[in-house]
C-alpha atoms as a PDB file:
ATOM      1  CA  UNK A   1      25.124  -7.373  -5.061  1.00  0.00           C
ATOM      2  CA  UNK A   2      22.695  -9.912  -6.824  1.00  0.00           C
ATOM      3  CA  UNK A   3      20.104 -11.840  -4.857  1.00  0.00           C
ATOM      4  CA  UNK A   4      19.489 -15.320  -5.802  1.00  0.00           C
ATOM      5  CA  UNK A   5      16.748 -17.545  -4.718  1.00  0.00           C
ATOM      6  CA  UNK A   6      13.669 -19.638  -6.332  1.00  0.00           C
ATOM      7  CA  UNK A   7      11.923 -16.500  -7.221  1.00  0.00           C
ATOM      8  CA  UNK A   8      14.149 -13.771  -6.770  1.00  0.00           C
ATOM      9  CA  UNK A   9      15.653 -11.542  -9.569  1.00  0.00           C
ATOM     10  CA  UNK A  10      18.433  -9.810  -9.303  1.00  0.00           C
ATOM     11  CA  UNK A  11      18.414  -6.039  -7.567  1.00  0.00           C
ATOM     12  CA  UNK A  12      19.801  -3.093  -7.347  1.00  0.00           C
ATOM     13  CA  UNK A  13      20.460  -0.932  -4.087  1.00  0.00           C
ATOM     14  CA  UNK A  14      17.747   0.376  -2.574  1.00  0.00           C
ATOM     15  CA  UNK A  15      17.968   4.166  -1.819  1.00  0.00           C
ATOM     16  CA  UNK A  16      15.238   6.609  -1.147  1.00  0.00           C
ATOM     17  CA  UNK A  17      13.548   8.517  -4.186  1.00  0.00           C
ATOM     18  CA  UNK A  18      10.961   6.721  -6.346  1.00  0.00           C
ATOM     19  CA  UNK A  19      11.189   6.899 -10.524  1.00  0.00           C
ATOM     20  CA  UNK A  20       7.710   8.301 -11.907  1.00  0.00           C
ATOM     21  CA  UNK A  21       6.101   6.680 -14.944  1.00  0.00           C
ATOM     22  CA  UNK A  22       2.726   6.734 -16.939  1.00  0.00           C
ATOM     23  CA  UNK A  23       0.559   4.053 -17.490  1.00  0.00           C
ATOM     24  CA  UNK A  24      -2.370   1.839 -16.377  1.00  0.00           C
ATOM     25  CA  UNK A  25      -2.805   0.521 -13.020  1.00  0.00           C
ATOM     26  CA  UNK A  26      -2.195  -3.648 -12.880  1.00  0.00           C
ATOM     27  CA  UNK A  27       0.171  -5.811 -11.333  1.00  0.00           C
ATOM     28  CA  UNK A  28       3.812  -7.121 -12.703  1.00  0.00           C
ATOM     29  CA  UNK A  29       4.038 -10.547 -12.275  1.00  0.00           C
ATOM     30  CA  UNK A  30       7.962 -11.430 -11.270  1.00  0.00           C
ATOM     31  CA  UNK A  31       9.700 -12.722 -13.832  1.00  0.00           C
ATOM     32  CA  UNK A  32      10.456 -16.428 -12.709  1.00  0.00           C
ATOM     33  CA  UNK A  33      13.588 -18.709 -13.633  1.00  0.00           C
ATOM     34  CA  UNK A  34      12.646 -21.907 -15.058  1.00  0.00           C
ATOM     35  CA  UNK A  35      13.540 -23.541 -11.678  1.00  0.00           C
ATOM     36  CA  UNK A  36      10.295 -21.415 -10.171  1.00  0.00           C
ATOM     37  CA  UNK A  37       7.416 -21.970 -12.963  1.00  0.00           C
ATOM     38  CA  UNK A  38       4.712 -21.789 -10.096  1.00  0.00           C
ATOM     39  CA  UNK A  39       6.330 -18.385  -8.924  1.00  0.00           C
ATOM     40  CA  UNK A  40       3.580 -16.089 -11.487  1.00  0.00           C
ATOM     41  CA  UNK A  41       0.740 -17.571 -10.705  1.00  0.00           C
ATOM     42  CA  UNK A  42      -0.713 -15.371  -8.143  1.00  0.00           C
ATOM     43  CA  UNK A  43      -4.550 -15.290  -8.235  1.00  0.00           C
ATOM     44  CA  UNK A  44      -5.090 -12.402  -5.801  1.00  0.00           C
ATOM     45  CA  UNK A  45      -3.039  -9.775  -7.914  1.00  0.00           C
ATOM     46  CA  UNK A  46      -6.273  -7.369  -9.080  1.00  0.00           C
ATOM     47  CA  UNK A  47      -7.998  -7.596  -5.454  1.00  0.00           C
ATOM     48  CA  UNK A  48      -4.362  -6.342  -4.490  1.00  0.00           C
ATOM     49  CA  UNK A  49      -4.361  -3.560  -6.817  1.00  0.00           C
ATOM     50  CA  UNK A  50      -7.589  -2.722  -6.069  1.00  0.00           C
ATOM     51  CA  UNK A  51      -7.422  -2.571  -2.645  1.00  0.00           C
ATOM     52  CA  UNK A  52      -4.200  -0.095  -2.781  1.00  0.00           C
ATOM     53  CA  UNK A  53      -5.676   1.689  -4.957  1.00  0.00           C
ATOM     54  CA  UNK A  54      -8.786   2.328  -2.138  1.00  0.00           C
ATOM     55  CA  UNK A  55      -5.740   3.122   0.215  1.00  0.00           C
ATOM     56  CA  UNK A  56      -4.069   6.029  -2.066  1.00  0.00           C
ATOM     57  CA  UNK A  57      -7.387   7.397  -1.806  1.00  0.00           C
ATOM     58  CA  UNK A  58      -7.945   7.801   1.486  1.00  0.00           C
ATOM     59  CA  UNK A  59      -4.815   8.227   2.355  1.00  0.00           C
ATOM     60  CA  UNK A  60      -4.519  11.341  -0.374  1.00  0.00           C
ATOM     61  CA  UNK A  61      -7.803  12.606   1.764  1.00  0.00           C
ATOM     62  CA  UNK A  62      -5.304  12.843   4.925  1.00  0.00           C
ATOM     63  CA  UNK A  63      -2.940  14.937   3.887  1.00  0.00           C
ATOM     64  CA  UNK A  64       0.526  14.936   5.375  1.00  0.00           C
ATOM     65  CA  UNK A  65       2.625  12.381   5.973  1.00  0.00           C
ATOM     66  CA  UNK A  66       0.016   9.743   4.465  1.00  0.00           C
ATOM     67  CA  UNK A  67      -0.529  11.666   1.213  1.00  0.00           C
ATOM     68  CA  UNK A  68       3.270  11.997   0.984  1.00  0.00           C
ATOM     69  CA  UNK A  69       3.502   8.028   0.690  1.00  0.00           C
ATOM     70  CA  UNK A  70       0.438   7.840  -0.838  1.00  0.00           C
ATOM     71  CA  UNK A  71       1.994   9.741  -3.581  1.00  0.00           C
ATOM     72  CA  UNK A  72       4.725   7.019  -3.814  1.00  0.00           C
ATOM     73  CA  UNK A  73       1.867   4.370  -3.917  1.00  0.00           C
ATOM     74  CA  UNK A  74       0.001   6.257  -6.803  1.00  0.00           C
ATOM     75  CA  UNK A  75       3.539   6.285  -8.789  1.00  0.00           C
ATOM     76  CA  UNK A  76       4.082   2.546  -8.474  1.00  0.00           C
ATOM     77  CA  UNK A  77       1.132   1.663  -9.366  1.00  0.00           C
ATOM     78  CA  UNK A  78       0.564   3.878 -12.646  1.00  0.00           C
ATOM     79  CA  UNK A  79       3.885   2.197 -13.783  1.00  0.00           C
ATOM     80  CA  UNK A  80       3.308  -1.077 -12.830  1.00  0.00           C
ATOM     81  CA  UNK A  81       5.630  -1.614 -10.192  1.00  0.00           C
ATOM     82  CA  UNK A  82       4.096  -3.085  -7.747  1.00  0.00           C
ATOM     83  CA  UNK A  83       4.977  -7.081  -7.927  1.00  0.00           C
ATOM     84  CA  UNK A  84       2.994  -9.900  -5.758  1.00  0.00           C
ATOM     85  CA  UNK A  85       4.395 -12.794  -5.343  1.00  0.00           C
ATOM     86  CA  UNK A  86       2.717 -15.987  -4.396  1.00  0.00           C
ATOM     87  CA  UNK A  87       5.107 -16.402  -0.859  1.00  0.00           C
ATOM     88  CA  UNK A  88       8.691 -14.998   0.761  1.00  0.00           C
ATOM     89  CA  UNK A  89      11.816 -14.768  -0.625  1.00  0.00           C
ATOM     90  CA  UNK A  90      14.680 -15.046   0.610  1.00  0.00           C
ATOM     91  CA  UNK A  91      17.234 -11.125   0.461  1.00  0.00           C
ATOM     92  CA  UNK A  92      20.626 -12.712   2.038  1.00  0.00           C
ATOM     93  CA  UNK A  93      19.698 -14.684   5.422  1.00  0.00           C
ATOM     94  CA  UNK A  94      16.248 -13.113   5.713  1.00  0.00           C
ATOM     95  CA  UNK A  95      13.097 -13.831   4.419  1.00  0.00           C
ATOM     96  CA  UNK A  96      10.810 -11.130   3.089  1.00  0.00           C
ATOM     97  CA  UNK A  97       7.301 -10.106   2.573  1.00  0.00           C
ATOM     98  CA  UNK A  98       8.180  -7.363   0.754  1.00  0.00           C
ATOM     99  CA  UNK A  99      11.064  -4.609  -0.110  1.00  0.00           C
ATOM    100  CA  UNK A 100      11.169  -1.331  -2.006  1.00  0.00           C
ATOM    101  CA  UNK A 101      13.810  -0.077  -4.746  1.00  0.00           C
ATOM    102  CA  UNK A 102      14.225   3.781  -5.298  1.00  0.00           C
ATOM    103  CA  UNK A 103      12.497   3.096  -8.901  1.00  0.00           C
ATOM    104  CA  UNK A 104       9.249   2.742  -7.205  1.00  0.00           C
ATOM    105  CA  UNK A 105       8.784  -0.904  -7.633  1.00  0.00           C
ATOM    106  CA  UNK A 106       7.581  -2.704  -4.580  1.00  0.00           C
ATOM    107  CA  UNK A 107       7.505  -6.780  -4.026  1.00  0.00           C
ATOM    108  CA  UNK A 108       5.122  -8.289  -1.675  1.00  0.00           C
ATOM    109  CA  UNK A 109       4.076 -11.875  -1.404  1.00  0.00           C
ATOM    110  CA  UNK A 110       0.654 -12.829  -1.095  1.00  0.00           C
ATOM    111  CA  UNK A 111       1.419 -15.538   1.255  1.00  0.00           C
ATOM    112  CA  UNK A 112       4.089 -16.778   3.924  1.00  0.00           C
ATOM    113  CA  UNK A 113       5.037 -19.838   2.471  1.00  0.00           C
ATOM    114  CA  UNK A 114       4.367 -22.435  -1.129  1.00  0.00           C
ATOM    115  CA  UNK A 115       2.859 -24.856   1.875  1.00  0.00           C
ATOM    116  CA  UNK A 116       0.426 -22.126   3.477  1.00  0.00           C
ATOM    117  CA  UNK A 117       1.576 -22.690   6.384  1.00  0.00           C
ATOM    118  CA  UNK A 118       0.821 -19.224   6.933  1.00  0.00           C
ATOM    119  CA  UNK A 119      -1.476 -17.245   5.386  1.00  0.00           C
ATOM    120  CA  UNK A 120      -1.730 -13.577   5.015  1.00  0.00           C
ATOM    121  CA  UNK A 121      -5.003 -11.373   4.854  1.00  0.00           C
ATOM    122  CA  UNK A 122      -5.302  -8.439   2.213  1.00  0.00           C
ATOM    123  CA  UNK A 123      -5.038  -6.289   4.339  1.00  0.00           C
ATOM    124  CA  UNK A 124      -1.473  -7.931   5.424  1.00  0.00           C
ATOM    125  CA  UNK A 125      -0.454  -7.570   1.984  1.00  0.00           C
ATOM    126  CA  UNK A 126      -1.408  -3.928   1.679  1.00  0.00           C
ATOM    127  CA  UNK A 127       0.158  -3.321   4.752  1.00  0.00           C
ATOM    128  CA  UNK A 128       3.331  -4.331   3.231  1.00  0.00           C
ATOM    129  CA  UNK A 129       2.937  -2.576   0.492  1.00  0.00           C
ATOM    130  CA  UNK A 130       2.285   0.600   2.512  1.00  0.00           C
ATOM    131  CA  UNK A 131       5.243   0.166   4.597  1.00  0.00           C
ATOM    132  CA  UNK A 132       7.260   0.178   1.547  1.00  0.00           C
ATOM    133  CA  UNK A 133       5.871   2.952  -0.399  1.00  0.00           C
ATOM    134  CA  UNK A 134       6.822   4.307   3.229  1.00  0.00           C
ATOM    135  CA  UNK A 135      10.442   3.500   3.152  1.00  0.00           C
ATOM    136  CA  UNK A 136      10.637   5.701  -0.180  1.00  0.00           C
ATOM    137  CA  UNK A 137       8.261   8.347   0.466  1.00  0.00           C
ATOM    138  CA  UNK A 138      10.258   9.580   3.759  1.00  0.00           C
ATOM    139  CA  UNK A 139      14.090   8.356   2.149  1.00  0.00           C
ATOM    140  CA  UNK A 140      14.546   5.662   5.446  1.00  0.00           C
ATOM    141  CA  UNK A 141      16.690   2.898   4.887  1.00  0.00           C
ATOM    142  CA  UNK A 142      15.392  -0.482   5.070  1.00  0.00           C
ATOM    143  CA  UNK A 143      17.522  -3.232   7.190  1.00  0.00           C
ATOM    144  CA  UNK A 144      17.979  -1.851  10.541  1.00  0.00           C
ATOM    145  CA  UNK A 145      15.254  -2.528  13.488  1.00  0.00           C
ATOM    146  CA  UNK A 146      15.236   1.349  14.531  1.00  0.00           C
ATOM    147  CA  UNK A 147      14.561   1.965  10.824  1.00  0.00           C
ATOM    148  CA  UNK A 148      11.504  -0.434  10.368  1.00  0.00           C
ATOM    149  CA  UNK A 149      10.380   0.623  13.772  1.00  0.00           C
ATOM    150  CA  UNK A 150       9.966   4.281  12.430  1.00  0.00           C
ATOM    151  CA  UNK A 151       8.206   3.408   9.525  1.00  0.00           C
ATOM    152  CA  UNK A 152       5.883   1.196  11.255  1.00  0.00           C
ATOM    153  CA  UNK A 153       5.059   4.244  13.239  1.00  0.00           C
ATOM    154  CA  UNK A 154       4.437   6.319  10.583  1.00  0.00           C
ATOM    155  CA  UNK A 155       2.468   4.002   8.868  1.00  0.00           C
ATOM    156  CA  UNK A 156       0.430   3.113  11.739  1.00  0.00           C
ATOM    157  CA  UNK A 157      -0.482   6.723  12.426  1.00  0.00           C
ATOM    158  CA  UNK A 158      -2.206   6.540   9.166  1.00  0.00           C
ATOM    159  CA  UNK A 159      -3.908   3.730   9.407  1.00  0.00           C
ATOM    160  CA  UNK A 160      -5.109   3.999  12.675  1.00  0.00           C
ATOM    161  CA  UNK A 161      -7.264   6.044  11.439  1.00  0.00           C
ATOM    162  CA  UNK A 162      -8.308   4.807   8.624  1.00  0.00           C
ATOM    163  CA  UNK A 163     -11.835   2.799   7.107  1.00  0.00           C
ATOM    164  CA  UNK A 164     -12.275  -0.038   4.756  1.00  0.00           C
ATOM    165  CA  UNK A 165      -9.153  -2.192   3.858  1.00  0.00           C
ATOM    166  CA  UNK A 166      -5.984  -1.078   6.110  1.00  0.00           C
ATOM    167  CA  UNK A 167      -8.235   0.102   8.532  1.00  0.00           C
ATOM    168  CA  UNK A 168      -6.792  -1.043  12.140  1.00  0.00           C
ATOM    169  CA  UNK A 169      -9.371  -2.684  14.761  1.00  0.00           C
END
């Protein structure tokens, strides 16, 4: 199935175990069509980066189920595979913040909307990503509520807990 919208590229199926790779923490811009020029230009890609990259740490310190996604986390982002986008695409009727392929590449857009209607914080974003790098780590199936609500648990447990960027109030 190929998804088509402004910024979207096509995908494959998602499934659960992440592809490992070697190479220097940054972010991949999406590659945009010409209809989408705008699309790349994402200013907040390094804070991104740099704030997940504060998150595999402390996560790693947890142990458990956090360092298991954590792991995932590190893997995308040695090989580049984490992607912001400037807003939400559209994957068949839905909009999305963000979604996770079994390669280890995870999308996440840096805003709600081209108007900014709605804006999101950092810590939104790496939320995002986190619940992604979940959806890998522990092989759960993205799409269904019951799914999502499970990895929002799991994810929550960790950051519950947690300091700095992620950290819940």
């Amino acid at each position: 199935m190929t998804v088509t919208a402004a910024c979207a590229r096509p995908r494959v199926a998602v499934a659960p175990q992440p592809a490992v790779g070697a190479s220097t923490a940054t972010v991949a811009m999406a590659e945009a069509p010409a209809s989408c020029r705008g699309c790349t230009a994402v200013p907040f890609g390094d804070e991104v980066i740099r704030a997940v990259s504060r998150r595999v740490a402390d996560l790693t310190a947890r142990g458990g189920a956090c360092a298991a996604y954590a792991s995932v986390l590190e893997q995308s982002l040695a090989s580049q595979r984490i992607v912001v986008r400037p807003f939400m695409w559209r994957v068949g009727t839905n909009l999305a913040s963000a979604q996770a392929l079994s390669t280890g590449e995870i999308d996440v857009a840096r805003e709600i909307d081209a108007l900014n209607v709605g804006v999101r914080s950092l810590d939104d974003v790496v939320h995002s990503v986190e619940h992604e790098a979940a959806h890998i780590a522990f092989a759960i199936p993205s799409g269904q509520r019951w799914t999502e609500m499970i990895v929002d648990e799991r994810v929550g447990e960790c950051r519950s807990r947690s300091t700095g960027v992620g950290a819940m109030p």
